[in-house]
Structure formats: C-alpha cells, structure tokens
PDB file of N, CA and C in Angstrom:
ATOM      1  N   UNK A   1      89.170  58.357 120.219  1.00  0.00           N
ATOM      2  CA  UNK A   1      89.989  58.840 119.126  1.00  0.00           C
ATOM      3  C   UNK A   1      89.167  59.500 118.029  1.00  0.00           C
ATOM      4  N   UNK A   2      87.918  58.886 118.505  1.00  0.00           N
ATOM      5  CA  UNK A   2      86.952  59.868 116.826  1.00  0.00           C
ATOM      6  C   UNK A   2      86.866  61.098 117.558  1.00  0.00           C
ATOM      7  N   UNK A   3      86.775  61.298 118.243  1.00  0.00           N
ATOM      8  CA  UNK A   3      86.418  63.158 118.705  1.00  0.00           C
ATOM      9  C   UNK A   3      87.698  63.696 118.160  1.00  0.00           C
ATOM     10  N   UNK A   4      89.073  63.318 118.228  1.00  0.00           N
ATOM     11  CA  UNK A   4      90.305  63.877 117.771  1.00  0.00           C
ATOM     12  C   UNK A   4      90.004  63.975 116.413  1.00  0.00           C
ATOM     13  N   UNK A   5      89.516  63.080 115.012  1.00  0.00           N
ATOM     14  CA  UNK A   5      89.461  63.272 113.677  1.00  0.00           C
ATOM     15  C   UNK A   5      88.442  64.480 113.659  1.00  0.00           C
ATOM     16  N   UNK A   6      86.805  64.521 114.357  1.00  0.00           N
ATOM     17  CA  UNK A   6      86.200  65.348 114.197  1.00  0.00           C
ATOM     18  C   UNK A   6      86.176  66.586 114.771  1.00  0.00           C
ATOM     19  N   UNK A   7      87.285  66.539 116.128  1.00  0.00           N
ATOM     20  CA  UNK A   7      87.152  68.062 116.823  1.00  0.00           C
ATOM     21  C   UNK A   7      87.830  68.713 116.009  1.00  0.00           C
ATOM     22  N   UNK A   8      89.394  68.489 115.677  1.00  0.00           N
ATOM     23  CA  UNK A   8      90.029  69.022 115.324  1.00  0.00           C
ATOM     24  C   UNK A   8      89.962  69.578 114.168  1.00  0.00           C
ATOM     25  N   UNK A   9      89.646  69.282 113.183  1.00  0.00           N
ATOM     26  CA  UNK A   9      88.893  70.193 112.130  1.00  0.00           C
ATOM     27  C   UNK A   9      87.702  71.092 112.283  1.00  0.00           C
ATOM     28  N   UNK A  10      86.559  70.665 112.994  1.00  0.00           N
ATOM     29  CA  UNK A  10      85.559  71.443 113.713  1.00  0.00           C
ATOM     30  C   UNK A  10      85.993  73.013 114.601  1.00  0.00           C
ATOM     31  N   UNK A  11      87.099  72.665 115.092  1.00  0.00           N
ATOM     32  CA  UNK A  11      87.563  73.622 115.910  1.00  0.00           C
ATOM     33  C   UNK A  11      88.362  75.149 115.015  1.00  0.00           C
ATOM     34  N   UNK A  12      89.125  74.527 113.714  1.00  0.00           N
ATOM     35  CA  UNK A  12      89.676  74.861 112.430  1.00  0.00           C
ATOM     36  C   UNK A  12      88.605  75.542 111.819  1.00  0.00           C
ATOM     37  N   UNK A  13      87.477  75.039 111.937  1.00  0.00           N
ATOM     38  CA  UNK A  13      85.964  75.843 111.117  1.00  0.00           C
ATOM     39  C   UNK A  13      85.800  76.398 111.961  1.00  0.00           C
ATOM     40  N   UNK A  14      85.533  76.646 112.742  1.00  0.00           N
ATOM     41  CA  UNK A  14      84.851  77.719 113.773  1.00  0.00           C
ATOM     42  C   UNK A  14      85.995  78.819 113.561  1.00  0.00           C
ATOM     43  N   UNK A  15      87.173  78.558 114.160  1.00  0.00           N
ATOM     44  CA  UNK A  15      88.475  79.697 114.246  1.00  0.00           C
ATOM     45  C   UNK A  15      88.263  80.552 112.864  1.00  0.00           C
ATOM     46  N   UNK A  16      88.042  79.998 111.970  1.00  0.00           N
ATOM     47  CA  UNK A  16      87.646  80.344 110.464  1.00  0.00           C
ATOM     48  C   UNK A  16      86.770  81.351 110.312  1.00  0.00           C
ATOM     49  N   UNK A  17      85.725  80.802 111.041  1.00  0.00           N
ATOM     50  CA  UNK A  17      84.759  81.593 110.391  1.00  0.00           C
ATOM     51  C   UNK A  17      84.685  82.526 111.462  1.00  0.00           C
ATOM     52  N   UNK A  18      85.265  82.741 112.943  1.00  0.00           N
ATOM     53  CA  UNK A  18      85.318  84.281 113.879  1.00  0.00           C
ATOM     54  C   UNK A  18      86.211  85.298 113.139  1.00  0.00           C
ATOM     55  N   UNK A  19      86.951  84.477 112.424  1.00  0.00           N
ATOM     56  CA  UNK A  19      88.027  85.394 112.489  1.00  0.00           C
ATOM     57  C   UNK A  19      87.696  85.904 111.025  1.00  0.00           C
ATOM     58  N   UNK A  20      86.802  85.350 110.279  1.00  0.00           N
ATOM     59  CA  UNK A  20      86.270  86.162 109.463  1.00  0.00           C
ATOM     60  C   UNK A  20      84.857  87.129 109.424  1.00  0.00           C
ATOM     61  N   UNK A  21      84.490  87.126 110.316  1.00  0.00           N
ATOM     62  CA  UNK A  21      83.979  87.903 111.251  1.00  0.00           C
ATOM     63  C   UNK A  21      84.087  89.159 111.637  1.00  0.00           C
ATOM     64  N   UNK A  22      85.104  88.874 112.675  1.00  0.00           N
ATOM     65  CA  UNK A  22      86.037  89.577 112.993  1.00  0.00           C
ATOM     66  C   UNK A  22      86.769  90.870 111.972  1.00  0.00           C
ATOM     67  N   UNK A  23      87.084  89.955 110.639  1.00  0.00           N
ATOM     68  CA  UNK A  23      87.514  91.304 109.645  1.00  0.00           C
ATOM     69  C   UNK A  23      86.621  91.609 108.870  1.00  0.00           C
ATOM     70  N   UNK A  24      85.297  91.349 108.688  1.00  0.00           N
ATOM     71  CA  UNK A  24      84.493  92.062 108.124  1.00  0.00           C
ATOM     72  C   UNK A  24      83.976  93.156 108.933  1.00  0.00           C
ATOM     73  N   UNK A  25      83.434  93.011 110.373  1.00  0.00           N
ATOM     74  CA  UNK A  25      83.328  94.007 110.799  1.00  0.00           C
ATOM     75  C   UNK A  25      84.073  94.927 111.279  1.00  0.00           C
ATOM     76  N   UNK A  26      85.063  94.991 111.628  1.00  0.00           N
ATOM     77  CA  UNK A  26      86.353  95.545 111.643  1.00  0.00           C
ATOM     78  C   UNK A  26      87.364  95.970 110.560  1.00  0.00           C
ATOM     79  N   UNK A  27      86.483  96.282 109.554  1.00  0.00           N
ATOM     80  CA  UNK A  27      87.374  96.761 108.202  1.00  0.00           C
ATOM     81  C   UNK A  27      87.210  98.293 108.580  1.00  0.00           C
ATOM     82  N   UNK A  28      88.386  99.045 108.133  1.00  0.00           N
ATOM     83  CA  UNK A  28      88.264 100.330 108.029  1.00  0.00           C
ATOM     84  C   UNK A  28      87.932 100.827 106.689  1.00  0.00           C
ATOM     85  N   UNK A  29      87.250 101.849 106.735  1.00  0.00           N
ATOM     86  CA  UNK A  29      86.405 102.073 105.606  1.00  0.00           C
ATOM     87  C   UNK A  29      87.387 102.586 104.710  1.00  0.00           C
ATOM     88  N   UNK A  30      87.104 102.916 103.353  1.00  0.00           N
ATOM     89  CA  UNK A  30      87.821 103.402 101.887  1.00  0.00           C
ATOM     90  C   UNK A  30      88.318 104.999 102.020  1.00  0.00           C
ATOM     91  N   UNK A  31      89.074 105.462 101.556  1.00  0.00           N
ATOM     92  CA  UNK A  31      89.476 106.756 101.856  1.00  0.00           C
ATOM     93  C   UNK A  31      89.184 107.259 100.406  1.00  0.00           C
ATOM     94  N   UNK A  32      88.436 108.087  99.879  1.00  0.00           N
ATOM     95  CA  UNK A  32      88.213 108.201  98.795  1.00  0.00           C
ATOM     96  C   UNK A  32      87.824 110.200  98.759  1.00  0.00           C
ATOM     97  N   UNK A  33      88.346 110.723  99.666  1.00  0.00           N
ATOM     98  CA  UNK A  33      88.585 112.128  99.435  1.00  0.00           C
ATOM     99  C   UNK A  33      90.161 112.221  99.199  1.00  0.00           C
ATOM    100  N   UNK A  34      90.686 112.968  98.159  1.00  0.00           N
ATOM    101  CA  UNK A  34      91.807 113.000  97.484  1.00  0.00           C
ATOM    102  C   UNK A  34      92.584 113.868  98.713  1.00  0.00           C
ATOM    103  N   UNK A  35      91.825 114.924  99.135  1.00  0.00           N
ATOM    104  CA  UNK A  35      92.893 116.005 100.575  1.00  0.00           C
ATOM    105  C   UNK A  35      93.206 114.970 101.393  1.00  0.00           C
ATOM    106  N   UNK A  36      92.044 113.753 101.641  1.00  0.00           N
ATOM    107  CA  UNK A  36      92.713 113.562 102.989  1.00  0.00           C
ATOM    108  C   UNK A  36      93.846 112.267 102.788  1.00  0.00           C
ATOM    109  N   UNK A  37      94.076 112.030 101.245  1.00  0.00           N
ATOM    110  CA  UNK A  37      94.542 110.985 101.213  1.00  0.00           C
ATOM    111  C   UNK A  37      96.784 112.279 100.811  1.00  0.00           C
ATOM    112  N   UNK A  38      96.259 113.065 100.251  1.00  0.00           N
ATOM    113  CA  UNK A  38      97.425 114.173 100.056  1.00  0.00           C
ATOM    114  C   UNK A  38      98.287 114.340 101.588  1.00  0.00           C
ATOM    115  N   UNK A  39      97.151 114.315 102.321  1.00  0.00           N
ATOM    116  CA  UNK A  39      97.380 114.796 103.844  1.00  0.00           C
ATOM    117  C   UNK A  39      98.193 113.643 104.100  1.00  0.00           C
ATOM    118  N   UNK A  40      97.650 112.535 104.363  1.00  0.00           N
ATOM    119  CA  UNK A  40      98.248 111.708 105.090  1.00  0.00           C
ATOM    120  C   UNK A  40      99.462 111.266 104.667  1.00  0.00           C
ATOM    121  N   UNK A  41      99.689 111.541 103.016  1.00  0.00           N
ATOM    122  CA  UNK A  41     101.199 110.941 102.412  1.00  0.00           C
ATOM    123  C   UNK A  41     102.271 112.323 102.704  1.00  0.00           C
ATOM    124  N   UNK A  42     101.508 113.195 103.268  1.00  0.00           N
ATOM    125  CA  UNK A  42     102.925 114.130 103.278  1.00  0.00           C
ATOM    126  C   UNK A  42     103.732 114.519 104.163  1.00  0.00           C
ATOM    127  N   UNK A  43     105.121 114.347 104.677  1.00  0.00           N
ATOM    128  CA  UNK A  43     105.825 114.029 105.453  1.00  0.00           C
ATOM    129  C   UNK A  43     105.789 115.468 106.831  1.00  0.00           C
ATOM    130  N   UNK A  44     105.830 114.837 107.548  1.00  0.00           N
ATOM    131  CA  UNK A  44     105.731 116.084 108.457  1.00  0.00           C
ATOM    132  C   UNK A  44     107.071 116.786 108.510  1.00  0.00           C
ATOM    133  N   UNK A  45     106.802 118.231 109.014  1.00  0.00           N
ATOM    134  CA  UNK A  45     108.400 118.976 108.852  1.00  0.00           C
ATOM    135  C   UNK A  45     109.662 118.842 109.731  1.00  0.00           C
ATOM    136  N   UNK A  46     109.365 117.938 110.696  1.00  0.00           N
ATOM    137  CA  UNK A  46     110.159 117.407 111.764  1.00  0.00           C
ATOM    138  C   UNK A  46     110.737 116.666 111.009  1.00  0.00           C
ATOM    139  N   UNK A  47     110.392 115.542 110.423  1.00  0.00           N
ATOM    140  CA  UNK A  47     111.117 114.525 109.838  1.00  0.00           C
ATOM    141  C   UNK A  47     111.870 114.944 108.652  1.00  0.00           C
ATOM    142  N   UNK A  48     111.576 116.216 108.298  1.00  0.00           N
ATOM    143  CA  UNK A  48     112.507 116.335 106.844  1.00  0.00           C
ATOM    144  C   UNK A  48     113.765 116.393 106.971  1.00  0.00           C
ATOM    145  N   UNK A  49     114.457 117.194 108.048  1.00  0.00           N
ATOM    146  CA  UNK A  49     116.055 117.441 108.695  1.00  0.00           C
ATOM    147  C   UNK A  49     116.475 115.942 108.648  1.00  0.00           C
ATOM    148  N   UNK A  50     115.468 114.726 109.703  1.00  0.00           N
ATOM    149  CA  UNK A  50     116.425 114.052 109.136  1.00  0.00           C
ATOM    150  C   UNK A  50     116.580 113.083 108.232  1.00  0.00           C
ATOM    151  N   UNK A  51     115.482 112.870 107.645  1.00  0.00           N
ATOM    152  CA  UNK A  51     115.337 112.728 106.003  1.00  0.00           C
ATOM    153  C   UNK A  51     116.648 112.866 104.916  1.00  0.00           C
ATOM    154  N   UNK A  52     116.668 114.249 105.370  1.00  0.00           N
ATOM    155  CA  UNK A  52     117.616 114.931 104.038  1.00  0.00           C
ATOM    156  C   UNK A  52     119.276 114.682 104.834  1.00  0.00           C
ATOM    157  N   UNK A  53     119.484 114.259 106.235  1.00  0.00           N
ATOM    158  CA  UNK A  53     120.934 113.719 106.702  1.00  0.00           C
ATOM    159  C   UNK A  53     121.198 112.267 106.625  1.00  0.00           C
ATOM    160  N   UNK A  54     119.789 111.548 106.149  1.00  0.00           N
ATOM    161  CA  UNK A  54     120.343 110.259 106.058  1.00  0.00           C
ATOM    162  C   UNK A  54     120.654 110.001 104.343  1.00  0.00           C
ATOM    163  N   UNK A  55     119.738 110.786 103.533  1.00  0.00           N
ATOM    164  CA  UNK A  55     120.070 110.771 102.026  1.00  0.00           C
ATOM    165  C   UNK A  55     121.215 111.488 101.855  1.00  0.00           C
ATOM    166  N   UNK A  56     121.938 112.276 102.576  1.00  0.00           N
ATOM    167  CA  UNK A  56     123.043 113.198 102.389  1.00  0.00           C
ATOM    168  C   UNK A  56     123.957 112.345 102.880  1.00  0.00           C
ATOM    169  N   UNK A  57     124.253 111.339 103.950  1.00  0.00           N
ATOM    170  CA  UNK A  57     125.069 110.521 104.396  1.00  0.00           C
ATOM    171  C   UNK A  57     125.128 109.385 103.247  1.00  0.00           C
ATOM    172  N   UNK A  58     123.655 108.759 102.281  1.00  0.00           N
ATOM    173  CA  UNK A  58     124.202 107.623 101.503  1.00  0.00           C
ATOM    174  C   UNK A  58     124.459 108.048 100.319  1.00  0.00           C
ATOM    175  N   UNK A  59     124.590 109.382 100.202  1.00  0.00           N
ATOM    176  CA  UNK A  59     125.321 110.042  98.480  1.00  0.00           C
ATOM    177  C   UNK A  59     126.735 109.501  98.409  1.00  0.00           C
ATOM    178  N   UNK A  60     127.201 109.622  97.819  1.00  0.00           N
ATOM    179  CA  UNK A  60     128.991 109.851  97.509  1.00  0.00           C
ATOM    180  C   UNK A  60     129.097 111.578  97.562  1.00  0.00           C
ATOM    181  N   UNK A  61     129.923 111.909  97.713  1.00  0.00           N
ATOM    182  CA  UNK A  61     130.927 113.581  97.787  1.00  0.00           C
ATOM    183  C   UNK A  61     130.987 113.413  96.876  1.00  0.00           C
ATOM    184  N   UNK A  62     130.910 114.870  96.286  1.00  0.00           N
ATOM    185  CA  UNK A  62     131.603 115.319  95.105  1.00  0.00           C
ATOM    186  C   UNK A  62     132.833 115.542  94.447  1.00  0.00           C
ATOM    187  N   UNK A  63     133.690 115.524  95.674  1.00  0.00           N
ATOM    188  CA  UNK A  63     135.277 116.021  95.499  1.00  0.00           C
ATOM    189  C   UNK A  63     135.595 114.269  95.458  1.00  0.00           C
ATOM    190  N   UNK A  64     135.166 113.195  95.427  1.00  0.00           N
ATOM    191  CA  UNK A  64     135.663 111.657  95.125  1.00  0.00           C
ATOM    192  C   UNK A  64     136.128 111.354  96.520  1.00  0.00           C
ATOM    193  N   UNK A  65     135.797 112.181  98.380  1.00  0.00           N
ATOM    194  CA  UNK A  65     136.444 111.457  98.859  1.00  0.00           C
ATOM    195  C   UNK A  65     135.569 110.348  99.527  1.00  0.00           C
TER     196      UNK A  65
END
C-alpha cells in the first residue's frame, strides 16, 4: 500500500513536468511584424458573401415585417 501513497503522486510529478516540457519547446514563436499580423486578421473574399447573408438574415427589415 506504500507504493500507492508514493507512486501516485510521483507519477503526477513526472506527467508535470513532460508536459511542461513539452510546451516550452513547442511554443510557437511571437508574431511581431504588423503585415503579417494585418494578413492573418483579414477575412478572405469567399467568406464575405456569406458573412454579409448571415448579418442580413439577423437584421430586422425595414418596412417592420
């Protein structure tokens, strides 16, 4: 029964510390050029059609119907 008090936390530290590991080296780096950060927020032109039919579907009409 002592291997159960000491594995089981032992096992909790280890998982711990791969998996921090794991995201240190596996971080993706900082994006710190302003184009490529412009680039990536701007919507491609495919998606605008239907963009602008789903905001046009949750308006209200103008005529109140």
């Amino acid at each position: 029964m002592v291997w159960l008090v000491i594995g089981g936390p032992l096992v909790v530290v280890v998982a711990a510390v791969a998996t921090a590991v794991i995201a240190y080296t596996g971080a993706d780096s900082i994006v710190s050029d302003p184009e490529a950060v412009r680039q990536a927020t701007t919507q491609p032109v495919a998606a605008t059609p239907a963009i602008q039919a789903r905001n046009h579907a949750a308006t209200a009409s103008q005529n109140g119907r």
